[in-house]
C-alpha atoms as a PDB file:
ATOM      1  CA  UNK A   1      38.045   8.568 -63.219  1.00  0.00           C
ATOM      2  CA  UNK A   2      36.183  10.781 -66.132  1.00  0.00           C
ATOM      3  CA  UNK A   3      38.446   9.117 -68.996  1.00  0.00           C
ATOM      4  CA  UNK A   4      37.508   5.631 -67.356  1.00  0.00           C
ATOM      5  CA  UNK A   5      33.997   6.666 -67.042  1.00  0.00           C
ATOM      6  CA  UNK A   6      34.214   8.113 -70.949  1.00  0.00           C
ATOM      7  CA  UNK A   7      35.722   5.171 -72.163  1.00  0.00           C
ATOM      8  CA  UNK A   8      32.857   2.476 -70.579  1.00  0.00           C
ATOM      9  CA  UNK A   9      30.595   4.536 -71.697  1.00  0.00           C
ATOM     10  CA  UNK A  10      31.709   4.730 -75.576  1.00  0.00           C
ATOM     11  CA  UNK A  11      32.798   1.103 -75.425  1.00  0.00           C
ATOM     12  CA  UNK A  12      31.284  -1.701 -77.951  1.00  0.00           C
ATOM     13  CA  UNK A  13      29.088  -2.658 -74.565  1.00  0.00           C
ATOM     14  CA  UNK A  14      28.142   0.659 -73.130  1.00  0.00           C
ATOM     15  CA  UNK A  15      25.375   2.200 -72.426  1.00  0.00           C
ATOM     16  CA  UNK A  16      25.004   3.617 -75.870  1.00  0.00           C
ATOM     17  CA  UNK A  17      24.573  -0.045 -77.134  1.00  0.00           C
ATOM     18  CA  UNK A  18      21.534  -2.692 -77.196  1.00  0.00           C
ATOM     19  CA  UNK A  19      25.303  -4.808 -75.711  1.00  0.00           C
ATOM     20  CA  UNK A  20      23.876  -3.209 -72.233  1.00  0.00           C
ATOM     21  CA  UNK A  21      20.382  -2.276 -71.970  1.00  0.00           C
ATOM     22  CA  UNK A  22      19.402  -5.609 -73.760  1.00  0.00           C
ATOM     23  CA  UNK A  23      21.153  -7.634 -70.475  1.00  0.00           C
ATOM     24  CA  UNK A  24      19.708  -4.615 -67.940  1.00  0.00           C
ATOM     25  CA  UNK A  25      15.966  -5.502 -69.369  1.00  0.00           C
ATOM     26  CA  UNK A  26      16.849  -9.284 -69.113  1.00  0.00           C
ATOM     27  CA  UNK A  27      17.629  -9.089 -65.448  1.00  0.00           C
ATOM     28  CA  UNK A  28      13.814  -8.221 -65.068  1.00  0.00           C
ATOM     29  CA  UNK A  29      13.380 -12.249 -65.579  1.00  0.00           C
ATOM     30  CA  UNK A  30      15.357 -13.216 -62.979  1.00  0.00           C
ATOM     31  CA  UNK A  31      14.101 -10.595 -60.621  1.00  0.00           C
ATOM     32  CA  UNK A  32      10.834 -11.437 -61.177  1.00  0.00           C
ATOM     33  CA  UNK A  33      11.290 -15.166 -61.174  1.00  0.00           C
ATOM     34  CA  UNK A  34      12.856 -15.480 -58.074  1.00  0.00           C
ATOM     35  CA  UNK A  35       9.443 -16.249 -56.567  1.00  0.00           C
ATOM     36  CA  UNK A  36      10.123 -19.553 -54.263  1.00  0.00           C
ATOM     37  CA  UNK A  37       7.685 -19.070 -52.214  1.00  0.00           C
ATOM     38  CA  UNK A  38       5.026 -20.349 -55.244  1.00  0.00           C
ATOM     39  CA  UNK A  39       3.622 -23.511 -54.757  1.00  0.00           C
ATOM     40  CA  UNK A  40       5.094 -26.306 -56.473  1.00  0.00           C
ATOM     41  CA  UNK A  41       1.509 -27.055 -58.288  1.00  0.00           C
ATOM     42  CA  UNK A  42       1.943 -23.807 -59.636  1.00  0.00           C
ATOM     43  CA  UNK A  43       5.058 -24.334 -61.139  1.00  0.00           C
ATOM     44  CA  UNK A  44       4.813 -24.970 -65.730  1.00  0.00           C
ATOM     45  CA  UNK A  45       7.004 -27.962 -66.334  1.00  0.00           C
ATOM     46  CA  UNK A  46       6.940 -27.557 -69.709  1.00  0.00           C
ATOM     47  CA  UNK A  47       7.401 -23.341 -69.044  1.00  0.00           C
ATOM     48  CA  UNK A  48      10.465 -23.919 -67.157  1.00  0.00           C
ATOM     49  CA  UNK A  49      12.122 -26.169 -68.817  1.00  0.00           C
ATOM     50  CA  UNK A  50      11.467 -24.147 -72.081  1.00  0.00           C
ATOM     51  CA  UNK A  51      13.242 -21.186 -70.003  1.00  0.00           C
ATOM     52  CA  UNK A  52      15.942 -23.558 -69.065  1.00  0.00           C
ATOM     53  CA  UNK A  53      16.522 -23.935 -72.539  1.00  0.00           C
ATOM     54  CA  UNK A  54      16.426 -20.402 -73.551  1.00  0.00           C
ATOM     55  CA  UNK A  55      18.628 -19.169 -71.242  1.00  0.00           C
ATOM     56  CA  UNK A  56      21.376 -22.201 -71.854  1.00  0.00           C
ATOM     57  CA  UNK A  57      21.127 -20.992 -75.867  1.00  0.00           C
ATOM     58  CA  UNK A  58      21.870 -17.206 -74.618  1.00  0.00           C
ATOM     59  CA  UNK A  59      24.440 -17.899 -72.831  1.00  0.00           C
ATOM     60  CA  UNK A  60      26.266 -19.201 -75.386  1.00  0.00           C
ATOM     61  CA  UNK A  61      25.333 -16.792 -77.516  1.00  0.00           C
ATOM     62  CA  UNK A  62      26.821 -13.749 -75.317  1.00  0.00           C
ATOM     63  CA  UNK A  63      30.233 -16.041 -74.571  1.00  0.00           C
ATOM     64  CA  UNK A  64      30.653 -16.235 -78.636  1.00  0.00           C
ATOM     65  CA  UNK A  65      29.490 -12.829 -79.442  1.00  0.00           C
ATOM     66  CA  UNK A  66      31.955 -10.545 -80.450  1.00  0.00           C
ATOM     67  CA  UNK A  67      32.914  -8.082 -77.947  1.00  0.00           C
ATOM     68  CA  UNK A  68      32.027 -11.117 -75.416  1.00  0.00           C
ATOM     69  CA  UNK A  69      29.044 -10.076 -73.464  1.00  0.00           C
ATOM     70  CA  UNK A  70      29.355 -10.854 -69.924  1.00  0.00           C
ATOM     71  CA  UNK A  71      26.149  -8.686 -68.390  1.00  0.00           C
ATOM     72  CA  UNK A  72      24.640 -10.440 -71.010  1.00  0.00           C
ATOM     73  CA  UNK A  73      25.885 -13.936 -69.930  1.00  0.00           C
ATOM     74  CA  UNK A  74      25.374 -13.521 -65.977  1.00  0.00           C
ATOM     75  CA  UNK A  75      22.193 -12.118 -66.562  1.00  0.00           C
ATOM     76  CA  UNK A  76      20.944 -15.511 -67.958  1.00  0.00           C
ATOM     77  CA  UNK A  77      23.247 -17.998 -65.804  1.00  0.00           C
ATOM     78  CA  UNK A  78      21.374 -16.275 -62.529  1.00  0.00           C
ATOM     79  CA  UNK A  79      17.844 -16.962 -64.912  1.00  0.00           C
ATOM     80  CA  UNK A  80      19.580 -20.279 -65.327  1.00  0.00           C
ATOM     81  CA  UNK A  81      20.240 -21.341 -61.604  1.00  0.00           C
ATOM     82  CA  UNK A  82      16.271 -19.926 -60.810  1.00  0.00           C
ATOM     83  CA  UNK A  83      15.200 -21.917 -63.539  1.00  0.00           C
ATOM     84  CA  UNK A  84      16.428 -25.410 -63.152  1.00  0.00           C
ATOM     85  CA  UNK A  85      16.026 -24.580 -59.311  1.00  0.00           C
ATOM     86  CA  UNK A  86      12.110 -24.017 -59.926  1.00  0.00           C
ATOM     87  CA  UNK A  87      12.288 -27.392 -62.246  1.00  0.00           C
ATOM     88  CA  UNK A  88      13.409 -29.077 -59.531  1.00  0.00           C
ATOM     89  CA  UNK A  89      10.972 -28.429 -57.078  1.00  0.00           C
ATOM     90  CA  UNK A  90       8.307 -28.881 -59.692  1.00  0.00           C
ATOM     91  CA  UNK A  91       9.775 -32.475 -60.107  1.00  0.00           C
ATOM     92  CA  UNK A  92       9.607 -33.448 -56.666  1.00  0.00           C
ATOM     93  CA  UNK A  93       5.854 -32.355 -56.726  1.00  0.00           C
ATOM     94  CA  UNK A  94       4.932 -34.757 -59.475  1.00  0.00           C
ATOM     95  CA  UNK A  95       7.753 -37.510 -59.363  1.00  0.00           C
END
């Protein structure tokens, strides 16, 4: 258990590395964006879509970085799925 503990935490994505706490900060978006409760008029078109986009580029970004970066990459497909969910209700407001 130490030497498995040791070894994550000396690995190219440990906690020693902007690999980890870079993806830990990120997941503050999707926390915090998880509001469906807001009104739809609330809801920046052009914001979220601009998110949607973000979030499509870093996940591609953290599948072709090397060591592969999978906090990295859920972090922004659950930011993803909130997004386009959020664009979606914004649409059927103003379609």
């Amino acid at each position: 258990m130490a030497s498995t503990f040791r070894s994550f935490l000396n690995s190219p994505v440990g906690p020693k590395t902007t690999h980890f706490w870079g993806p830990v900060a990120n997941w503050g978006f999707v926390v915090g964006l998880v509001d469906m409760n807001k009104p739809p008029e609330m809801i920046s078109g052009n914001m979220t879509a601009a998110m949607c986009v973000y979030s499509a580029l870093i996940m591609r970004f953290a599948w072709m970085v090397q060591p592969r970066n999978y906090l990295l990459l859920s972090c922004h497909a659950s930011n993803e799925t909130v997004q386009l969910y959020q664009l979606s209700r914004w649409a059927r407001a103003n379609g």
